[in-house]
Protein backbone atom coordinates (compact mmCIF):
# COMPACT_ATOMS: atom_id res chain seq x y z
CA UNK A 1 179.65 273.67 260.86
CA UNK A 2 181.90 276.62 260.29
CA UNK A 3 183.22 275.30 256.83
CA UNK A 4 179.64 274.82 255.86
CA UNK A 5 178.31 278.09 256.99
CA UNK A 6 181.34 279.41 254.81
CA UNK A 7 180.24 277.40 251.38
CA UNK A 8 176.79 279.05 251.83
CA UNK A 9 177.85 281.96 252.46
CA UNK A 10 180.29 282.31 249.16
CA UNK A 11 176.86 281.20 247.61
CA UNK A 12 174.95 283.80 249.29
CA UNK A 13 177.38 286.41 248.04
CA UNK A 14 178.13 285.21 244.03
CA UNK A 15 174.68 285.20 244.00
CA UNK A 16 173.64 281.82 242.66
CA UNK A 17 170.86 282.69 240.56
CA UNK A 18 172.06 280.32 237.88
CA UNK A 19 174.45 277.30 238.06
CA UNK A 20 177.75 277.23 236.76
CA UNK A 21 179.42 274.12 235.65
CA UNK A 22 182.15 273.17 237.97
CA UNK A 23 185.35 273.72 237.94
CA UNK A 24 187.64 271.16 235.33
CA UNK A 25 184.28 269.24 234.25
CA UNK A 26 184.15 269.21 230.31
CA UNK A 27 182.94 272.26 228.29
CA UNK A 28 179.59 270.21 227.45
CA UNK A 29 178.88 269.51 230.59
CA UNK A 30 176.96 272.53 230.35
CA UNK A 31 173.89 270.85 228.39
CA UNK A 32 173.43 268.81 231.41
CA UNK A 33 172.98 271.37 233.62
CA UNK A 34 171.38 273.19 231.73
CA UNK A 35 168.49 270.05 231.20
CA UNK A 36 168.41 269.82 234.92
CA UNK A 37 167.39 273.64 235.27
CA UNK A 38 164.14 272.97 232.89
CA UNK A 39 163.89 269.30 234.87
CA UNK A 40 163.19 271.20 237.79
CA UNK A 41 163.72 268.58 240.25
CA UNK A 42 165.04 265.26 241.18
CA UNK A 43 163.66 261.95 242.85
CA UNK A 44 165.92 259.81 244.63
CA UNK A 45 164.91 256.79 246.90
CA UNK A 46 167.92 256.24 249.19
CA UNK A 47 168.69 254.55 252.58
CA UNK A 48 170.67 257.78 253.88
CA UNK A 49 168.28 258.87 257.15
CA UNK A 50 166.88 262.27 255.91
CA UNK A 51 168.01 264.20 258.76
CA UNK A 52 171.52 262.86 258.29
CA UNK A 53 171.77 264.10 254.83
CA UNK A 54 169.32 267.25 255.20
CA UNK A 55 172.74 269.57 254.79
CA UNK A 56 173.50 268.00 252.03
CA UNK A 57 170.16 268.64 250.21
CA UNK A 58 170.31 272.40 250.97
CA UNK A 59 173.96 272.26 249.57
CA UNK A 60 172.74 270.98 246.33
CA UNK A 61 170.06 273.21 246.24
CA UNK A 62 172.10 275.88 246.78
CA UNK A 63 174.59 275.05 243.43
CA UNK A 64 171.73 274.12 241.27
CA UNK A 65 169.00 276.49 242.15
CA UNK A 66 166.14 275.66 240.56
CA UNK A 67 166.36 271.91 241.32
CA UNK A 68 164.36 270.63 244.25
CA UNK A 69 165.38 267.51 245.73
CA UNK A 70 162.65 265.39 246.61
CA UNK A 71 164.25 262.52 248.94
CA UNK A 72 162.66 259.42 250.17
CA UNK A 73 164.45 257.36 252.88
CA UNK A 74 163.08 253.86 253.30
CA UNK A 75 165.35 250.65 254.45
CA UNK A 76 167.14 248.96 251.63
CA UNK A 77 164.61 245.94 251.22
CA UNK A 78 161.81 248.31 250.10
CA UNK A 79 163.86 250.53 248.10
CA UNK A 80 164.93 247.31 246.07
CA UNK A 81 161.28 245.99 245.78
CA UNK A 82 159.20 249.50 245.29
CA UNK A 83 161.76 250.15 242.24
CA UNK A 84 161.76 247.12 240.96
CA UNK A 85 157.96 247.11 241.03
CA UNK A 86 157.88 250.95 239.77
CA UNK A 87 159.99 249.77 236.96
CA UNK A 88 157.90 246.84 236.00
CA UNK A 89 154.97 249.09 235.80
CA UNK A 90 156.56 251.82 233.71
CA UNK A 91 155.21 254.12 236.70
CA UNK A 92 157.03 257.62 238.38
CA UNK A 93 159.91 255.93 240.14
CA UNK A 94 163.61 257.76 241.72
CA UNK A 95 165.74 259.40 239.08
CA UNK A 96 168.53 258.31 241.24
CA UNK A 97 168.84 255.08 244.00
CA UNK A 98 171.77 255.71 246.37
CA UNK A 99 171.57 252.78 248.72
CA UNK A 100 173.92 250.59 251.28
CA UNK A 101 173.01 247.63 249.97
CA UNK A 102 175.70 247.39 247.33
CA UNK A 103 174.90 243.76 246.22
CA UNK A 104 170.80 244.82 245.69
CA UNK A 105 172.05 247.81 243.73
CA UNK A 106 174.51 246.10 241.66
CA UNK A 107 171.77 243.56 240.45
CA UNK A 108 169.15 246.22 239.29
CA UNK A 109 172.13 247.95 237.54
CA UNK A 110 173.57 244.15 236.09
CA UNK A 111 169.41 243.61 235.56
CA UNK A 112 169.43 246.37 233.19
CA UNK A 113 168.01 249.37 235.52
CA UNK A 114 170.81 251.75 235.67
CA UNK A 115 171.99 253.86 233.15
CA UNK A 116 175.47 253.62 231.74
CA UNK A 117 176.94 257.21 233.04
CA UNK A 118 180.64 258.14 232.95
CA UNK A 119 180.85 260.59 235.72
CA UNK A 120 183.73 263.67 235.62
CA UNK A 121 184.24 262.74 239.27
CA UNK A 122 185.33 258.85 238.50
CA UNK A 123 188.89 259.41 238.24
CA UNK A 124 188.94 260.18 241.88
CA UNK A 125 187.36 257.09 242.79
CA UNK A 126 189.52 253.57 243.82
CA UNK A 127 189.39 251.42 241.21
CA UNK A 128 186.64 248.99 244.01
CA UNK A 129 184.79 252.17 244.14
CA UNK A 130 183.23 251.92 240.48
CA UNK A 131 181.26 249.30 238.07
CA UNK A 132 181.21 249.91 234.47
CA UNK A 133 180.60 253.64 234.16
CA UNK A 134 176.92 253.08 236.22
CA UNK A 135 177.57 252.20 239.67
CA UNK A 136 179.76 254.60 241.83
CA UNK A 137 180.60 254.30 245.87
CA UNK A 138 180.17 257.59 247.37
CA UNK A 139 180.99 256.55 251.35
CA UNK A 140 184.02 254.80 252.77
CA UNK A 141 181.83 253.32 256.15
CA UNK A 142 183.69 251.16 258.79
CA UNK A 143 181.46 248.62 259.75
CA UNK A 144 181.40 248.59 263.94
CA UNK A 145 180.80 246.81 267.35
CA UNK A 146 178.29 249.55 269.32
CA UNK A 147 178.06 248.93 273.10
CA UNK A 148 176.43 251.13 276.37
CA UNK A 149 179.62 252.41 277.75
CA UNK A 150 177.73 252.89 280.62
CA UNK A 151 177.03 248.77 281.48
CA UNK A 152 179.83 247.38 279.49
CA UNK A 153 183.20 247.48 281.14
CA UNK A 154 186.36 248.20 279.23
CA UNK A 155 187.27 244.13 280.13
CA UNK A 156 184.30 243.41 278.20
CA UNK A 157 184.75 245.52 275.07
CA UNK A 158 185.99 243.40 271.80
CA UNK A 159 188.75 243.86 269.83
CA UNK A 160 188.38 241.38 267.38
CA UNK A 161 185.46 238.96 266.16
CA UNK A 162 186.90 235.74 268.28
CA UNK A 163 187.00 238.43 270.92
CA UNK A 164 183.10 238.89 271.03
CA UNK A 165 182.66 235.04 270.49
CA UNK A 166 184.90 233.91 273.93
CA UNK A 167 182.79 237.29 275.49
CA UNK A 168 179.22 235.89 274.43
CA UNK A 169 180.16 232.42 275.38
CA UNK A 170 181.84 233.17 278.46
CA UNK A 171 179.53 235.77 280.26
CA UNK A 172 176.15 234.18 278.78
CA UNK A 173 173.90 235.51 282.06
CA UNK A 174 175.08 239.25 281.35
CA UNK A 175 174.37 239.06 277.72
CA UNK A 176 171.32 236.83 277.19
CA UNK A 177 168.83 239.23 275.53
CA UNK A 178 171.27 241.92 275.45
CA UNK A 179 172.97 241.78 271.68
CA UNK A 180 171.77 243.27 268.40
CA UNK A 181 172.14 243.10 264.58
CA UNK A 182 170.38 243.26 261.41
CA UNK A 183 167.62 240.72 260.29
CA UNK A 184 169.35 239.36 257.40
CA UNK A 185 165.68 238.02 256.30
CA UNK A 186 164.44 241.55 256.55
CA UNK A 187 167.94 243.44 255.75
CA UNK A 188 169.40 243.78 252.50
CA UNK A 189 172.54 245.50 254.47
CA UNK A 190 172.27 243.17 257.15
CA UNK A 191 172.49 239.82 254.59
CA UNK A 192 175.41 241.53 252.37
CA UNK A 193 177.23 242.07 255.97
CA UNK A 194 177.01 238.67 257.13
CA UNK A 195 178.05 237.42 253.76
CA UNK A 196 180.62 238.86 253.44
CA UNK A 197 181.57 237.82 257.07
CA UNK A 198 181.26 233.92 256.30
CA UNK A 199 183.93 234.99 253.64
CA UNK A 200 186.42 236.99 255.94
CA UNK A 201 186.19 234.47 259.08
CA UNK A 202 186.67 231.10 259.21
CA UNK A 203 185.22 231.08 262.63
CA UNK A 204 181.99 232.93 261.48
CA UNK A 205 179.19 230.69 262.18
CA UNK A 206 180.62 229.91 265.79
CA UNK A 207 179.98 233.69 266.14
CA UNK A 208 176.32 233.38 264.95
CA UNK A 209 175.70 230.15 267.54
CA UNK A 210 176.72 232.17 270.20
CA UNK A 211 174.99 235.13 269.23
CA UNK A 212 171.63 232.87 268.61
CA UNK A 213 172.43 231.33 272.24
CA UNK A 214 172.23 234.73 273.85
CA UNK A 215 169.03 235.76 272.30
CA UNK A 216 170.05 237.99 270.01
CA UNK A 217 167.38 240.45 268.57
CA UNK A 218 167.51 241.07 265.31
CA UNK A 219 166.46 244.34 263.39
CA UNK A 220 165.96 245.84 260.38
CA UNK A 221 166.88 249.45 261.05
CA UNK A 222 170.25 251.12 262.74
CA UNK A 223 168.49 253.74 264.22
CA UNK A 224 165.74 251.27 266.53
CA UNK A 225 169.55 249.05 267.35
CA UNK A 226 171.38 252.76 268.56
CA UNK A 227 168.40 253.51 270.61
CA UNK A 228 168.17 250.35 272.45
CA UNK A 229 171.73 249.76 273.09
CA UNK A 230 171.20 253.91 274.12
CA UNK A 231 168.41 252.73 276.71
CA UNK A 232 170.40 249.46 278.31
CA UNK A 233 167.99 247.50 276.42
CA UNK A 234 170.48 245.93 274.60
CA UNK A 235 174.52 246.30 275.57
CA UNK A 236 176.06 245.20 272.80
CA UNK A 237 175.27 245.40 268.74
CA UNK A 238 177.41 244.16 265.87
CA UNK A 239 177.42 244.93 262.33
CA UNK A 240 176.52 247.99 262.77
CA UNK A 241 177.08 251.08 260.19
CA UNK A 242 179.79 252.80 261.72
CA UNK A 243 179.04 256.56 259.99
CA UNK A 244 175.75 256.02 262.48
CA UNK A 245 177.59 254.88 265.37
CA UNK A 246 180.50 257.68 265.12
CA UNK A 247 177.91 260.81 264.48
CA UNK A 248 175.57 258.90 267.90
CA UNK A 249 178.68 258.98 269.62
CA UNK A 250 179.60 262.59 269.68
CA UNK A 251 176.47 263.56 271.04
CA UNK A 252 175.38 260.30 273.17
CA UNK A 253 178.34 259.67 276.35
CA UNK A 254 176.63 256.49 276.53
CA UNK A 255 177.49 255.24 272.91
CA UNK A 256 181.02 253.33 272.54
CA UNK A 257 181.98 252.19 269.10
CA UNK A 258 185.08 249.85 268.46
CA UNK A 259 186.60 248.79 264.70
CA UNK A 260 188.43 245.55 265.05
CA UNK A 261 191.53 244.72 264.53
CA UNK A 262 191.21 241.09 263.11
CA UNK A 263 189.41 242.40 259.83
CA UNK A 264 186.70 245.78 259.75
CA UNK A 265 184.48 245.52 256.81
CA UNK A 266 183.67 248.77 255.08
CA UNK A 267 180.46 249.27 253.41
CA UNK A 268 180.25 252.22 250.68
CA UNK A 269 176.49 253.59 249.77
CA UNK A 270 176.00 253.07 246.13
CA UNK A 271 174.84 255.62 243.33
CA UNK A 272 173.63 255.47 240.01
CA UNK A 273 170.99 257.21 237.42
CA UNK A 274 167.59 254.94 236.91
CA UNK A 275 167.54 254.00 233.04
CA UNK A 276 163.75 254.77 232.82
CA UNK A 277 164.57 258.31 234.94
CA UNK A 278 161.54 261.39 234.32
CA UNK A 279 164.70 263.79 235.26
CA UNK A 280 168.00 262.08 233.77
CA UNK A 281 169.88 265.38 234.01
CA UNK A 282 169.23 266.61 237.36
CA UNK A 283 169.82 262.71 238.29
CA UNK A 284 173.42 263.03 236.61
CA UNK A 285 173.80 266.04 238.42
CA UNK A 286 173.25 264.68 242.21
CA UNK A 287 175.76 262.03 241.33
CA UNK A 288 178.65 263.98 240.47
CA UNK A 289 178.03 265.88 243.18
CA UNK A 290 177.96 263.28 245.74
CA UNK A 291 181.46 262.31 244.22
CA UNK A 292 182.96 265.81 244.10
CA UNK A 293 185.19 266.96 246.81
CA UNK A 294 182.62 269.52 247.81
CA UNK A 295 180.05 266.87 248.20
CA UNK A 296 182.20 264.34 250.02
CA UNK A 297 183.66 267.15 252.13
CA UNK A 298 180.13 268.17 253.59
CA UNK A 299 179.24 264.65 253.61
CA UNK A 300 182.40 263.57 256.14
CA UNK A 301 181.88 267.17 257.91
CA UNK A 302 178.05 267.25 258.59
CA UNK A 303 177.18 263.77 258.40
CA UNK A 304 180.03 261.31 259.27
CA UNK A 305 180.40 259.47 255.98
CA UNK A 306 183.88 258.96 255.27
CA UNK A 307 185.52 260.23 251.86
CA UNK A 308 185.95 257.47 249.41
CA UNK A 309 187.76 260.09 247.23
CA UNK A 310 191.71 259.05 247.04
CA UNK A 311 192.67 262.84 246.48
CA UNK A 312 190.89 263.39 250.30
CA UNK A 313 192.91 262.26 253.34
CA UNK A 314 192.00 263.65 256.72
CA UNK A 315 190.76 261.66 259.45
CA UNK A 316 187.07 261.39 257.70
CA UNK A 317 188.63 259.93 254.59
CA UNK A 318 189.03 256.01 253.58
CA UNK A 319 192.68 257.23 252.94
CA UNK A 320 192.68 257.98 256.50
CA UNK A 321 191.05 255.51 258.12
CA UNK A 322 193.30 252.81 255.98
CA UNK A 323 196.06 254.24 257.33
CA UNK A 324 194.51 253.92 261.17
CA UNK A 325 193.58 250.30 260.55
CA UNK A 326 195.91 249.12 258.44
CA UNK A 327 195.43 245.87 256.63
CA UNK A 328 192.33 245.14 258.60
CA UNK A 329 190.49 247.38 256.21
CA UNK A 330 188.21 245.59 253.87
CA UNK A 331 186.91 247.33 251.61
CA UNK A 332 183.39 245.90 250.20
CA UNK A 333 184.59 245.99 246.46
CA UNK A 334 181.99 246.82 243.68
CA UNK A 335 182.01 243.92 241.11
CA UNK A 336 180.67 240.43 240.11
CA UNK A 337 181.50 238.76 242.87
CA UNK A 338 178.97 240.15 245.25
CA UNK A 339 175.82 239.26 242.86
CA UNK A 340 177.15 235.49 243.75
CA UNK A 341 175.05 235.63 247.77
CA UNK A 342 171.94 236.50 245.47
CA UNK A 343 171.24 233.77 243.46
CA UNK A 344 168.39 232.65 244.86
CA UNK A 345 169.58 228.71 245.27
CA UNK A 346 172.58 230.31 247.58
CA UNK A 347 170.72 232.26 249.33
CA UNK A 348 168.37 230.03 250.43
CA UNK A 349 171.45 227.82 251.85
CA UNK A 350 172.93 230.84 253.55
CA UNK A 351 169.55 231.62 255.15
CA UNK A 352 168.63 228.27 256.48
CA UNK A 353 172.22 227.99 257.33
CA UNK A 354 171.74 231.60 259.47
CA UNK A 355 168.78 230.05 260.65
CA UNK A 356 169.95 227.27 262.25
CA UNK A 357 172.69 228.20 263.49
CA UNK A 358 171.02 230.91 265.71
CA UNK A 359 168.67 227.82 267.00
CA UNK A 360 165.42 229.12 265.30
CA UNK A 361 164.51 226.02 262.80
């Protein structure tokens, strides 16, 4: 908090009654900003909870006064379909989609709804973390096994995937009715996971049988999973965003979260500027800052979302979690290949696949 308290205070005192461009971005850059100022305001439809990000608003606010941020949170699903429809319609729509559903977002950009955008921040970015001057990662997220530290005894806790197979398999009584994770029917997050899983692990759908012989209960929202695994209505969830898990944790003694060892997916929230945006500037203008180190520091400090910035490597940094994990890290990259689990003809496969291997058809 202190750091942030700081940045507003610096603000407070320059007296930001008109924004400056930022430090090293081009001379020109200045036209942008400047566009944003008249703009007013910016829409953007993201899956980031609201009171997760809230610093991060006022923080933008505070370097572009005179742009309101006005910030719809919906799960990733809707945010794909509402835009899509939006779009169809020519109607008002988000200047800007930031969502955790990489593959969804890479579609509407490779469909055409994205707007080609080179920003000044790129160069700081992996070479995963970008898709032809449109698309930009802005979070480095481990993806994590949640349990009730409370109910589930260290013995229990897995380290690796084959870990919570032989646990789910082994101690069926304790478990049945007691794991979560995402509806991949309902979860755009929750399908890209689990594909991506079926790539990684050879051993994946053995997982899923024993999950779908315990019961599992499937959701389509991190927050409803956290609270019942909270509760001791469910004791173990997998899959689940670990930026959520991590922030829970500090405040909840109940909350455990583990990264495993075998191979941790990360997921990255993805960025770009809607082609058909009402307020292109102010969009442009969100984006670079969630890339710039004062965005990305704020977002690791206030809201757990780790740095994907190469130049950042603390503890809340990809840098430094790569280093913690090692090769284990894998890294959802941002390219061609994960527009393959949505063709339709696939995914259909995959699902009844899913399906039946949780015993439900």
């Amino acid at each position: 908090m202190r750091i942030f308290s700081i940045v507003l205070a610096f603000i407070a005192l320059v007296g930001a009654t008109h924004a400056q461009v930022p430090a090293g971005y081009p001379a020109d850059y200045k036209s942008i900003v400047d566009g944003a100022m008249k703009e007013g305001k910016v829409v953007i439809y993201s899956t980031t909870d609201a009171k997760l990000i809230t610093p991060i608003i006022k923080d933008f606010e505070a370097a572009y006064p005179g742009v309101k941020v006005e910030y719809g949170d919906m799960n990733s699903t809707e945010i794909y379909n509402r835009f899509i429809s939006e779009s169809a319609a020519n109607a008002a729509s988000a200047d800007a989609l930031w969502s955790s559903s990489m593959d969804l977002q890479l579609k509407l950009a490779a469909d055409g709804l994205a707007a080609p955008y080179k920003s000044p921040e790129a160069g700081a970015l992996p070479d995963w973390a970008k898709y032809k001057d449109t698309v930009y990662s802005t979070t480095f997220e481990p993806i994590a096994i949640v349990y009730n530290k409370r109910l589930v005894p260290p013995e229990d806790v897995p380290k690796t995937h084959a870990d919570f197979t032989k646990l789910l398999n082994t101690k069926a009584d304790k478990y049945a009715k007691k794991v979560t994770t995402y509806d991949a029917e309902k979860s755009g997050v929750g399908f890209m996971l689990v594909n991506q899983d079926a790539k990684l692990n050879p051993q994946f759908w053995e997982l899923v049988k024993a999950m779908g012989a315990r019961g599992v209960n499937l959701q389509s929202s991190t927050g409803t999973m956290m609270e019942r695994i909270a509760s001791g209505e469910n004791l173990i969830g997998y899959n689940i965003l670990g930026s959520y898990a991590i922030s829970r944790a500090k405040k909840d003694p109940s909350i455990g979260v583990v990264l495993t060892t075998d191979y941790n997916l990360v997921l990255s929230r993805l960025v770009f500027v809607s082609k058909n945006a009402r307020h292109p500037n102010a969009a442009k203008l969100w984006v670079d800052y969630l890339l710039s180190k004062r965005g990305q520091t704020l977002m690791a400090e206030q809201a757990d979302l780790y740095s994907v910035r190469t130049d950042m490597t603390g503890k809340d940094s990809g840098t430094g979690l790569s280093k913690e994990l090692g090769n284990a890290v894998k890294p959802i990259a941002v390219n061609d290949e994960l527009l393959a689990g949505l063709d339709q003809t696939k995914r259909l496969e995959f699902m009844k696949q899913w399906q039946t291997s949780l015993g439900r058809k």
